[in-house]
C-alpha atoms as a PDB file:
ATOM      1  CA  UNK A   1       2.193   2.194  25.660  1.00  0.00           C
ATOM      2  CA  UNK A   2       5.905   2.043  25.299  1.00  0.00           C
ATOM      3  CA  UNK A   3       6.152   0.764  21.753  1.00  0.00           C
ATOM      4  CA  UNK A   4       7.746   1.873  18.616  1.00  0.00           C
ATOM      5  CA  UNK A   5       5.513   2.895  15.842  1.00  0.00           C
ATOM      6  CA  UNK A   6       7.239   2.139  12.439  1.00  0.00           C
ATOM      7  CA  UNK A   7       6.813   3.868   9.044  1.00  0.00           C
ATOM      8  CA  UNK A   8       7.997   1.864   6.727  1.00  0.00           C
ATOM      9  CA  UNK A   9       8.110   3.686   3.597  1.00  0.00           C
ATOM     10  CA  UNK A  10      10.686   5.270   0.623  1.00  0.00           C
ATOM     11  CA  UNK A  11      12.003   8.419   1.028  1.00  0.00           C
ATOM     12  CA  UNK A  12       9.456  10.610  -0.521  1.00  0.00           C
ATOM     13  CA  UNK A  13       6.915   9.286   0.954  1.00  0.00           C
ATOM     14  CA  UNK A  14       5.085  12.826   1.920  1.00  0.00           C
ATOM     15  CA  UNK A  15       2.065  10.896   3.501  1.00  0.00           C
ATOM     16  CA  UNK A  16       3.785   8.458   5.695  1.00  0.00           C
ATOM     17  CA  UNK A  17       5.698  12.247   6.782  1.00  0.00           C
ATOM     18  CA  UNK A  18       2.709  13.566   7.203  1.00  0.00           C
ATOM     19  CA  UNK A  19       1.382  10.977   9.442  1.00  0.00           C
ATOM     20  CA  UNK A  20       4.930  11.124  11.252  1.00  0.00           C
ATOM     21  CA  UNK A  21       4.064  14.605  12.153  1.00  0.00           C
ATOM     22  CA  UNK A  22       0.443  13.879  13.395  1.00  0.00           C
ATOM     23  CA  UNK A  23       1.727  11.566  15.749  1.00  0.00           C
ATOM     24  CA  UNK A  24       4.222  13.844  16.850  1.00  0.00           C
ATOM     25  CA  UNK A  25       1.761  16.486  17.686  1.00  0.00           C
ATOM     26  CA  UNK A  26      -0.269  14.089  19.660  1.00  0.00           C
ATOM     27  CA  UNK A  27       2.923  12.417  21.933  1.00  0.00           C
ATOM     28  CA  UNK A  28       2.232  10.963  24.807  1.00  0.00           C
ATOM     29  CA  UNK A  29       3.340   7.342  23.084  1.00  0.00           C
ATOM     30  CA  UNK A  30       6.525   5.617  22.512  1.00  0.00           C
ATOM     31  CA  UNK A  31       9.254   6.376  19.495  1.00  0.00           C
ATOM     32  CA  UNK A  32       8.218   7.142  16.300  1.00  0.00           C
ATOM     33  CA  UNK A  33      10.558   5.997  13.643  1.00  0.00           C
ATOM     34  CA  UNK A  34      10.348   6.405   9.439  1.00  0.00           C
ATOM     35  CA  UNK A  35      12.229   3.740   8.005  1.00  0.00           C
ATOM     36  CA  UNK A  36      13.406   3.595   4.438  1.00  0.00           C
ATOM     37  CA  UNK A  37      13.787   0.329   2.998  1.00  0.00           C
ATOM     38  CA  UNK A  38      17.417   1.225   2.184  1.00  0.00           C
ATOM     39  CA  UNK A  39      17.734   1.735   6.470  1.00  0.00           C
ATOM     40  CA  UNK A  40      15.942  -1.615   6.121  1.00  0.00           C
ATOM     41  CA  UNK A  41      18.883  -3.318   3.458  1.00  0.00           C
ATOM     42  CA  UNK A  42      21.256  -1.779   5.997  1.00  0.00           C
ATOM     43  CA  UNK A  43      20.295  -3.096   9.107  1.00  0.00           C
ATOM     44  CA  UNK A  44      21.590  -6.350  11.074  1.00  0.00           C
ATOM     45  CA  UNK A  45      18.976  -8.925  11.039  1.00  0.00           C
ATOM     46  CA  UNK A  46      18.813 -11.635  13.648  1.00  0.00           C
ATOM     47  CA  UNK A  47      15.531 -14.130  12.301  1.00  0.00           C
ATOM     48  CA  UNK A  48      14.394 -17.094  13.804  1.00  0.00           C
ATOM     49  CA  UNK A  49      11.552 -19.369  12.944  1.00  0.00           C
ATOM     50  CA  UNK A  50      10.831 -22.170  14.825  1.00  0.00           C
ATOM     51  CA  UNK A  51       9.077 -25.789  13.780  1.00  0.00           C
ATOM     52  CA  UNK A  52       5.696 -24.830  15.084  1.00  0.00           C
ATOM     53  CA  UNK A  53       6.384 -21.277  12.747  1.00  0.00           C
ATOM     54  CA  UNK A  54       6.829 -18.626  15.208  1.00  0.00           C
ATOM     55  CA  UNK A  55       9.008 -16.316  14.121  1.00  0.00           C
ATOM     56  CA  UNK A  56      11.090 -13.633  16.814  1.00  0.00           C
ATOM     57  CA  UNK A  57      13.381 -11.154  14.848  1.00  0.00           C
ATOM     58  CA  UNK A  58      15.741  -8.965  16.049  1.00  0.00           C
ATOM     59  CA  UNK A  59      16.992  -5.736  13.736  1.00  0.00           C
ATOM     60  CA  UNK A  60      19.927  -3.427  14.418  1.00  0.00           C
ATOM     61  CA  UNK A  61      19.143  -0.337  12.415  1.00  0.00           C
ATOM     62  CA  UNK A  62      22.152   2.017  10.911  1.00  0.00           C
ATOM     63  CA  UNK A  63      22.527   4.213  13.655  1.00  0.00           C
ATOM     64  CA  UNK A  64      23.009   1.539  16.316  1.00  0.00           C
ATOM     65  CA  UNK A  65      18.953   1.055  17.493  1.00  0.00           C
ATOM     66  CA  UNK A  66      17.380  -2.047  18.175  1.00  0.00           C
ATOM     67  CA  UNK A  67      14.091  -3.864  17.431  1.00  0.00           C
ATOM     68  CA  UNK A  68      12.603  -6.765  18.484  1.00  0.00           C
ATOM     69  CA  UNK A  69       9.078  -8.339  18.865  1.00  0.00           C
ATOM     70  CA  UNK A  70       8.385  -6.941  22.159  1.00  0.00           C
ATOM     71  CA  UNK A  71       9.593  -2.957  21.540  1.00  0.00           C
ATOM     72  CA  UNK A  72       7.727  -2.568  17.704  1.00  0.00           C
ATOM     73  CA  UNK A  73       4.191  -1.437  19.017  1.00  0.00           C
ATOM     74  CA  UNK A  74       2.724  -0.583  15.250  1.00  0.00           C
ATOM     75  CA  UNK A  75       3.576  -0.604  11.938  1.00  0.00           C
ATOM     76  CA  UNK A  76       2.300   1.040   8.845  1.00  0.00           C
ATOM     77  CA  UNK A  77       3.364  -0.861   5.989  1.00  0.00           C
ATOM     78  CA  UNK A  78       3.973   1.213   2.949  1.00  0.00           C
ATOM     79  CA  UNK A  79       7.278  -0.239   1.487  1.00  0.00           C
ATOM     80  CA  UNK A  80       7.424  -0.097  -2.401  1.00  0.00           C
ATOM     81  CA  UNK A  81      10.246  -2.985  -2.016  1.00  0.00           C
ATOM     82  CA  UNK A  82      13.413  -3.356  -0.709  1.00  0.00           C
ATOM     83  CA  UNK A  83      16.423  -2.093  -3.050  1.00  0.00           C
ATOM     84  CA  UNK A  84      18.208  -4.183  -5.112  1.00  0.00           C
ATOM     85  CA  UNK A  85      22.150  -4.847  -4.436  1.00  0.00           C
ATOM     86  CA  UNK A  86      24.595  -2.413  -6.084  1.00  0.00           C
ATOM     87  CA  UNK A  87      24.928  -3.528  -9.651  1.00  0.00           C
ATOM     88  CA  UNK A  88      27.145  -5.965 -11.101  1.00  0.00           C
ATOM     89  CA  UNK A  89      28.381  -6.985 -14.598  1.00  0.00           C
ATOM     90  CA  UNK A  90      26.297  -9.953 -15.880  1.00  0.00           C
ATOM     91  CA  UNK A  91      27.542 -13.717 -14.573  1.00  0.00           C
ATOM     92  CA  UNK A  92      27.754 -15.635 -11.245  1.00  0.00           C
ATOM     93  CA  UNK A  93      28.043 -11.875  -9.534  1.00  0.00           C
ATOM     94  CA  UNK A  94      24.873 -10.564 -10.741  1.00  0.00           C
ATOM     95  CA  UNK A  95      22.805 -13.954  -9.882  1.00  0.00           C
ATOM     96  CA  UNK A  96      24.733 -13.657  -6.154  1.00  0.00           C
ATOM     97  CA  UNK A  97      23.395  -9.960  -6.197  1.00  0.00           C
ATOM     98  CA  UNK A  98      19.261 -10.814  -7.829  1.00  0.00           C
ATOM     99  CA  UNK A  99      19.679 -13.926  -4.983  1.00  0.00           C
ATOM    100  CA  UNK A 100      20.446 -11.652  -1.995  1.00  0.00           C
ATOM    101  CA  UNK A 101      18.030  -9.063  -3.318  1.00  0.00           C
ATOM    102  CA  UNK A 102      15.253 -12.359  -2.898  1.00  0.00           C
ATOM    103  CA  UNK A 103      16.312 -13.037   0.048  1.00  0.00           C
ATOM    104  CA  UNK A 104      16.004  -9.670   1.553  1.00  0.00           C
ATOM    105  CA  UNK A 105      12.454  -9.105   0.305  1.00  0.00           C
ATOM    106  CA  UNK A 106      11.819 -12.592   1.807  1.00  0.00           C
ATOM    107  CA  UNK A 107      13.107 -11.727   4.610  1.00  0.00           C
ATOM    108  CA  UNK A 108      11.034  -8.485   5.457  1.00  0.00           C
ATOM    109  CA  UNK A 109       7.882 -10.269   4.292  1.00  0.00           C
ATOM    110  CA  UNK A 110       8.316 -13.181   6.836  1.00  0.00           C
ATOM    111  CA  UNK A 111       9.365 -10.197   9.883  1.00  0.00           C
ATOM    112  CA  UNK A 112       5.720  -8.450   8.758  1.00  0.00           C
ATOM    113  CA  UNK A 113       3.943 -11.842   8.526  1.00  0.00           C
ATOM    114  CA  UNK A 114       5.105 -12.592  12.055  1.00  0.00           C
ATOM    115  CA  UNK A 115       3.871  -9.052  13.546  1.00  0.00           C
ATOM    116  CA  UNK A 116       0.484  -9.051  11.040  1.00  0.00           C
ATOM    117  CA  UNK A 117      -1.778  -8.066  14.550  1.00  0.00           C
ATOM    118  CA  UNK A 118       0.330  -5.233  14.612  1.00  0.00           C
ATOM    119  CA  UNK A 119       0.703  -4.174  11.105  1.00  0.00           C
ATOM    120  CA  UNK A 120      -1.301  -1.497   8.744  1.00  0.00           C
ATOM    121  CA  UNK A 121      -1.809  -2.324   5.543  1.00  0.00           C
ATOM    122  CA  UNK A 122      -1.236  -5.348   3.110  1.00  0.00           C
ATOM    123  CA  UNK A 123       0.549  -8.024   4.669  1.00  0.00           C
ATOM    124  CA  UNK A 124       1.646 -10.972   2.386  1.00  0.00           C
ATOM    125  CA  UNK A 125       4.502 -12.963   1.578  1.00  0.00           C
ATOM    126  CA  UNK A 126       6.088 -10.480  -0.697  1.00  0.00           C
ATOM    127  CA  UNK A 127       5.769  -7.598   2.228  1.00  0.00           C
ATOM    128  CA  UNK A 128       5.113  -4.477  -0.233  1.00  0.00           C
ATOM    129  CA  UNK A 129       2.190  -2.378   0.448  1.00  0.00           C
ATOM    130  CA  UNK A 130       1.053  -3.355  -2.724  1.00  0.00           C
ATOM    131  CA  UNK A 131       1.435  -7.139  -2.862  1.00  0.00           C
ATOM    132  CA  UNK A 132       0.431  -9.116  -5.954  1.00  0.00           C
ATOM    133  CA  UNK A 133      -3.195  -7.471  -5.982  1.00  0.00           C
ATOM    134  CA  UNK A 134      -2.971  -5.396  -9.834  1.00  0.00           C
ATOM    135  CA  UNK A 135      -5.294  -2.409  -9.661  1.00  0.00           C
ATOM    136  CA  UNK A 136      -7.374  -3.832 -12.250  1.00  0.00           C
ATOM    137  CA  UNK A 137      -7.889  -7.067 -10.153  1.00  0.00           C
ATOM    138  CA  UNK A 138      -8.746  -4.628  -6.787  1.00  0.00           C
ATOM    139  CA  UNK A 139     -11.715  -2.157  -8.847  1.00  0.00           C
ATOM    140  CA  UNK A 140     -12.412  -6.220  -9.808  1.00  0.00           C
ATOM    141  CA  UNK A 141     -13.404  -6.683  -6.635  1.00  0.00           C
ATOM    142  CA  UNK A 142     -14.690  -3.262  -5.559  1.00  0.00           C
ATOM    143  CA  UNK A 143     -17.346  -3.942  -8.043  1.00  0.00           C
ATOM    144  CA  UNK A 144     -18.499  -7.645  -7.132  1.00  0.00           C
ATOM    145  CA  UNK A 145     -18.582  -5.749  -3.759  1.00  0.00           C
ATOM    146  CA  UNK A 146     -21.043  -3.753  -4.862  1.00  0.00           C
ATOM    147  CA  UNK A 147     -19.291  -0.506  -5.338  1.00  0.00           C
ATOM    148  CA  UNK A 148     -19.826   1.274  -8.614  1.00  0.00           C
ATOM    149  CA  UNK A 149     -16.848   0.955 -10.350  1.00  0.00           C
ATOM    150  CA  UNK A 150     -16.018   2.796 -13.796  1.00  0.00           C
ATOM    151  CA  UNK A 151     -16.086   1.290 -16.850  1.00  0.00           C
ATOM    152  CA  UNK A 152     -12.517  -0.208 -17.835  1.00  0.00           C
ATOM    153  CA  UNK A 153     -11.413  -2.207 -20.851  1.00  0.00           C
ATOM    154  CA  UNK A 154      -9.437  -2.450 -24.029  1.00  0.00           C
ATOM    155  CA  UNK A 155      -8.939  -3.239 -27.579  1.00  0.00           C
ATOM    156  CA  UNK A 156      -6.853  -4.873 -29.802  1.00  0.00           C
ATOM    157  CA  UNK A 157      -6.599  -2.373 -32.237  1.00  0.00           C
ATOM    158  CA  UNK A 158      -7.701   1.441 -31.479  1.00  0.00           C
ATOM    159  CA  UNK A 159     -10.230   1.880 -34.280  1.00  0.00           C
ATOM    160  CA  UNK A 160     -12.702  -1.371 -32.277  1.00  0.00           C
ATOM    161  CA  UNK A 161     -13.660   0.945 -28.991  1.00  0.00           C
ATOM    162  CA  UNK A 162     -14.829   4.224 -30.531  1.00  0.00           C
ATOM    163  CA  UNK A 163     -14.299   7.775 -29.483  1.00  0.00           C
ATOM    164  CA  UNK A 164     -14.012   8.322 -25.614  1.00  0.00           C
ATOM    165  CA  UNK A 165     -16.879   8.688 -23.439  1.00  0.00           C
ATOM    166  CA  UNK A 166     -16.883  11.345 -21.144  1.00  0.00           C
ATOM    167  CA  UNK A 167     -14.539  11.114 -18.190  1.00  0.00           C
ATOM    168  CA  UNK A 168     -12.808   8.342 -20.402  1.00  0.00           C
ATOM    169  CA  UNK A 169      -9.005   8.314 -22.192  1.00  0.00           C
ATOM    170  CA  UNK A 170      -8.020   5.380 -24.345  1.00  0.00           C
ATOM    171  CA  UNK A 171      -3.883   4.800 -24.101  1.00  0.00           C
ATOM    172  CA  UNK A 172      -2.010   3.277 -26.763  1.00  0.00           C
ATOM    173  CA  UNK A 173       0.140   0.483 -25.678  1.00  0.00           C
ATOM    174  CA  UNK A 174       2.615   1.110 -28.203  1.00  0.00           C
ATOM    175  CA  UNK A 175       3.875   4.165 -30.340  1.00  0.00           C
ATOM    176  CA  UNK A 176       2.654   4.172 -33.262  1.00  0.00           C
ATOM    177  CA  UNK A 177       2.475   6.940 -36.390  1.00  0.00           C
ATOM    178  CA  UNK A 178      -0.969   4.596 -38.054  1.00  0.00           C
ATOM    179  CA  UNK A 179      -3.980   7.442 -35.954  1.00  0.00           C
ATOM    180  CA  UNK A 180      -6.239   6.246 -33.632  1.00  0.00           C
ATOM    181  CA  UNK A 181      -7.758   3.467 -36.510  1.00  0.00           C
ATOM    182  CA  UNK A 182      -4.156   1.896 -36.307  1.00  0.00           C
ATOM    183  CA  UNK A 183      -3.730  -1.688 -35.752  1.00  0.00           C
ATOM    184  CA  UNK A 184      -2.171  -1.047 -32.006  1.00  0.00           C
ATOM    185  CA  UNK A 185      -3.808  -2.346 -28.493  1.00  0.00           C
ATOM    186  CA  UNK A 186      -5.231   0.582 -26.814  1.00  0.00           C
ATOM    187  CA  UNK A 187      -6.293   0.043 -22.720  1.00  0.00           C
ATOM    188  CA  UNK A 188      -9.923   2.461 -21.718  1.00  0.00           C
ATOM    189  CA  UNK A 189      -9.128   4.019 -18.832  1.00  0.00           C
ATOM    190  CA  UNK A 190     -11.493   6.561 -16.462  1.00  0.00           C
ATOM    191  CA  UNK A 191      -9.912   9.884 -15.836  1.00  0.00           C
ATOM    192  CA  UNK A 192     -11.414  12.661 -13.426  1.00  0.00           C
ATOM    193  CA  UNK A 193     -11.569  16.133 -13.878  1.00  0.00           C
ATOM    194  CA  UNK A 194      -8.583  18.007 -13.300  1.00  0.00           C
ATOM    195  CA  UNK A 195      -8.759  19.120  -9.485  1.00  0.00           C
ATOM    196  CA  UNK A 196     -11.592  16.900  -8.380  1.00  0.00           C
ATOM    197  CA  UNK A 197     -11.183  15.134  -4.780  1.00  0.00           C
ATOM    198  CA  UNK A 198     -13.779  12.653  -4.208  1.00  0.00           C
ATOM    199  CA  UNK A 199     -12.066   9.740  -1.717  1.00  0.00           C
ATOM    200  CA  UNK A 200     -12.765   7.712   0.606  1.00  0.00           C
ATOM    201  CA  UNK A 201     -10.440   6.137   2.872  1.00  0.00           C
ATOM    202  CA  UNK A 202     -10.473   2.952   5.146  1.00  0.00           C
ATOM    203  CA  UNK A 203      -8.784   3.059   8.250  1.00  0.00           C
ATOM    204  CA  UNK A 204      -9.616   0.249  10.542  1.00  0.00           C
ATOM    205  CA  UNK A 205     -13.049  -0.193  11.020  1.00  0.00           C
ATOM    206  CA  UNK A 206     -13.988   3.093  10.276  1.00  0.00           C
ATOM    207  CA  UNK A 207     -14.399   4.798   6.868  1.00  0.00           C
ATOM    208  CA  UNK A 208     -13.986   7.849   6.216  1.00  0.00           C
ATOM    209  CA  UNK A 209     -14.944  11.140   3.471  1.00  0.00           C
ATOM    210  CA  UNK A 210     -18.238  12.154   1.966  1.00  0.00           C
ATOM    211  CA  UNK A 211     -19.584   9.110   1.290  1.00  0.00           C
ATOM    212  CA  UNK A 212     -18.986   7.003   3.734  1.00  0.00           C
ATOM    213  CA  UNK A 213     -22.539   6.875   4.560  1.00  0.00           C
ATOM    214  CA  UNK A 214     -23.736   5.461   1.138  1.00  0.00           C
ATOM    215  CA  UNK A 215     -20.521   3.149   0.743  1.00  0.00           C
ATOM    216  CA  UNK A 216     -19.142   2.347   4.081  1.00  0.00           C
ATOM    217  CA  UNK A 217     -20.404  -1.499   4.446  1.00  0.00           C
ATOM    218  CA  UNK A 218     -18.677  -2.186   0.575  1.00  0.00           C
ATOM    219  CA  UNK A 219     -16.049  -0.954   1.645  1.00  0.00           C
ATOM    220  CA  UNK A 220     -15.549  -2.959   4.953  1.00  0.00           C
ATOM    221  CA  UNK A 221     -16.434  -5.945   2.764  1.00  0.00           C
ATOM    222  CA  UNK A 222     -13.664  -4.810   0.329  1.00  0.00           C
ATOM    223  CA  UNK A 223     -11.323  -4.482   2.737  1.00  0.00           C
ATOM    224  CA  UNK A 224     -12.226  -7.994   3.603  1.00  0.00           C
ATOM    225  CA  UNK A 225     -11.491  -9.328   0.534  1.00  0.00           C
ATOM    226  CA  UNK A 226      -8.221  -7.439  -0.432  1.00  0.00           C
ATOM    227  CA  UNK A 227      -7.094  -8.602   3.371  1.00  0.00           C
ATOM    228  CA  UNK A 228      -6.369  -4.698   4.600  1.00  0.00           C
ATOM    229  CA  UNK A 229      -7.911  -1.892   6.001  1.00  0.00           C
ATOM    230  CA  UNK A 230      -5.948   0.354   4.925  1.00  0.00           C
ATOM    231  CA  UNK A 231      -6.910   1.860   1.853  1.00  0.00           C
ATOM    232  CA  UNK A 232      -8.521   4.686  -0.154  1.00  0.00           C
ATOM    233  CA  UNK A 233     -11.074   4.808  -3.128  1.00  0.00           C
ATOM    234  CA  UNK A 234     -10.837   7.948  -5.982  1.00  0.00           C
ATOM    235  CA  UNK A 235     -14.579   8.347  -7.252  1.00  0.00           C
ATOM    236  CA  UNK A 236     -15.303  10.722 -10.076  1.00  0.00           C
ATOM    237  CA  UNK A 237     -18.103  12.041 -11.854  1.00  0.00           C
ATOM    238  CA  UNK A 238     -20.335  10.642 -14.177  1.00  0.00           C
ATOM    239  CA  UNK A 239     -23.776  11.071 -15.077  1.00  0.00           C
ATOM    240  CA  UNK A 240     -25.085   8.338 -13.752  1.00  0.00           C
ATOM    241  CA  UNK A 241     -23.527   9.488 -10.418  1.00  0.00           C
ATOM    242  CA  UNK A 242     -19.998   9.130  -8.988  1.00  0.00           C
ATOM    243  CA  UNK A 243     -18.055   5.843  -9.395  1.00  0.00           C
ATOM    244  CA  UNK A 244     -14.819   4.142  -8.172  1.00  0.00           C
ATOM    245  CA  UNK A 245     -12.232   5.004 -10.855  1.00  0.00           C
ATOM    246  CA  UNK A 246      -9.194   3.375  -8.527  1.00  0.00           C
ATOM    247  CA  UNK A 247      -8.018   1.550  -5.614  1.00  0.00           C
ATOM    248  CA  UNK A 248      -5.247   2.728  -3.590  1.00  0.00           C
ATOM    249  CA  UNK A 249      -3.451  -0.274  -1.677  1.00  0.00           C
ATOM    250  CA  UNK A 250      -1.319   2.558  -0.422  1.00  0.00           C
ATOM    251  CA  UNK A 251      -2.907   5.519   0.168  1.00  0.00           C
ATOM    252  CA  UNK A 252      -2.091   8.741  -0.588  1.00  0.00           C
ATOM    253  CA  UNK A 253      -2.779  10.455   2.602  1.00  0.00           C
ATOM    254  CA  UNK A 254      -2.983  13.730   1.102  1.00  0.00           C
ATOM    255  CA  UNK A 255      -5.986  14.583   2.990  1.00  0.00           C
ATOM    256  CA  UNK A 256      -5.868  15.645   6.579  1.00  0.00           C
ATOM    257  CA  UNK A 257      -8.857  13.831   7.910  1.00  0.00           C
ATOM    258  CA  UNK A 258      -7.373  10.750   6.494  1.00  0.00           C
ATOM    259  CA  UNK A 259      -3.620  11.422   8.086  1.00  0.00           C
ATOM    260  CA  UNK A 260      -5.265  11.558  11.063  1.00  0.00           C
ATOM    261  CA  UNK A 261      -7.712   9.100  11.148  1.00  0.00           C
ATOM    262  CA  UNK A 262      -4.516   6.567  10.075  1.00  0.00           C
ATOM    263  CA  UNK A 263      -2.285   8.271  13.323  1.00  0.00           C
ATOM    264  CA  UNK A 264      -5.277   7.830  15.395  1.00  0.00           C
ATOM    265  CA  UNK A 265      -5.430   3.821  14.073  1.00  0.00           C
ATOM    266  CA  UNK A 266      -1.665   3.475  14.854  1.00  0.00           C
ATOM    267  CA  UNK A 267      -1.393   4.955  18.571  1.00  0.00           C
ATOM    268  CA  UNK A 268      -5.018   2.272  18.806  1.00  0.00           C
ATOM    269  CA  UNK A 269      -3.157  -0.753  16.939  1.00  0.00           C
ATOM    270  CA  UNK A 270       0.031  -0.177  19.579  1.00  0.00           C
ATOM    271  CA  UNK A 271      -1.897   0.259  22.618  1.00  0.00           C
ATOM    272  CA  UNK A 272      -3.347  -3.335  22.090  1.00  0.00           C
ATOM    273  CA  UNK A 273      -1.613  -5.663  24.013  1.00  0.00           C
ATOM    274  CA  UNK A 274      -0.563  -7.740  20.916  1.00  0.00           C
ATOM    275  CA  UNK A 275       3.058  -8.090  21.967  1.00  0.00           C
ATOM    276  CA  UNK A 276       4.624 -11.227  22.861  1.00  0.00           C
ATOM    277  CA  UNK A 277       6.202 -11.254  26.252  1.00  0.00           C
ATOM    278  CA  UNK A 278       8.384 -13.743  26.271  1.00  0.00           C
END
């Protein structure tokens, strides 16, 4: 396998450098590149899509390396967005500036789109790793999947929900001096104890931590229906027994097994032979 495999990820990323590390230590594949999306801004972009929709793109990166369809072998897709141009005073300049910015999210989301065999994690039309999926829609459907899910909610006013249940902390929306029986929305959100791990990650077809055995099929049916496999459940304690308190779209990959398991996905994803050869 002679491909590139691409991070794509911002600067502190400390589990995409992780990962970037694990692949090191294994070699015996192609170059292994972390790219910022700034590096991405930066780059020379050639992007062609033809009437049937095939896209081939061609990127020139900052220090003078080049991509193109045939020499990207993987990609793990954890982009928070691409950065805005450099600020300018409000008028025409500004909407030039918000335009470009468009255009250059655009643009990355139709280069992933085109290499989606190849790519790790959510792939849509606005080419973040988190896409338009809101973590309240994903534990959504985590539960309809038939994962236990923690109980989440709200109020318009603080004094309608009642005291906290365990493993529970109710947020004010807005600051506001009236107590907890003011008149202010308040959101019910499921908090863990302070040190607890309890994840479960999604790599592929395989799932991985403690309880993959009890959870692994809802999960593969989750990843289904978010459209990536790529992604990590937090559980935490209750009394009824642990339950799915959030839904990472981009994981954390704080965990060895799971850096791992994800450089072990991207060496598999790049030794497919996905790439066009024309």
């Amino acid at each position: 396998m002679s491909g590139s495999i691409l991070l794509l990820a911002a600067p502190e990323d400390g589990g995409a450098a992780a990962v970037a590390r694990a692949l090191s230590a294994r070699g015996g594949h192609g170059v292994v590149l972390v790219l910022t999306p700034a590096e991405l801004a930066r780059a020379r972009w050639s992007h062609r899509v033809t009437r049937a929709g095939v896209a081939a793109t061609r990127i020139t990166l900052p220090t003078g390396r080049v991509l193109d369809d045939r020499t990207v072998g993987a990609v793990l897709n954890r982009l928070p967005g691409t950065p805005p141009a450099t600020r300018t005073a409000d008028g025409p300049r500004a909407k030039d500036a918000q335009y470009a910015h468009s255009e250059r999210q655009a643009l990355v989301a139709s280069w992933l789109l085109s290499l989606a065999p190849r790519v790790i994690g959510l792939v849509d039309a606005y080419g973040t790793a988190h896409g338009t999926v809101s973590p309240t829609t994903a534990l959504v459907h985590a539960e309809r999947c038939g994962l236990p899910v923690a109980r989440r909610g709200g109020a318009t006013r603080g004094g309608l929900v009642g005291p906290p249940d365990p493993g529970e902390r109710h947020v004010p929306r807005l600051a506001w001096p009236g107590g907890p029986g003011s008149p202010v929305p308040v959101d019910v959100l499921s908090v863990a104890p302070a040190g607890y791990r309890d994840t479960l990650l999604v790599a592929g077809d395989r799932v991985i931590g403690p309880r993959a055995g009890e959870h692994g099929e809802r999960c593969l049916r989750l990843a289904d229906v978010l459209g990536t496999r790529h992604f990590e459940l937090r559980f935490a304690p209750r009394a009824t027994g642990a339950v799915v308190t959030d839904v990472r779209l981009c994981p954390r990959l704080d965990d060895p097994p799971h850096v791992e398991a994800t450089a072990a996905l991207l060496v598999a994803v790049a030794d497919q032979p996905t790439r066009r050869t024309e």
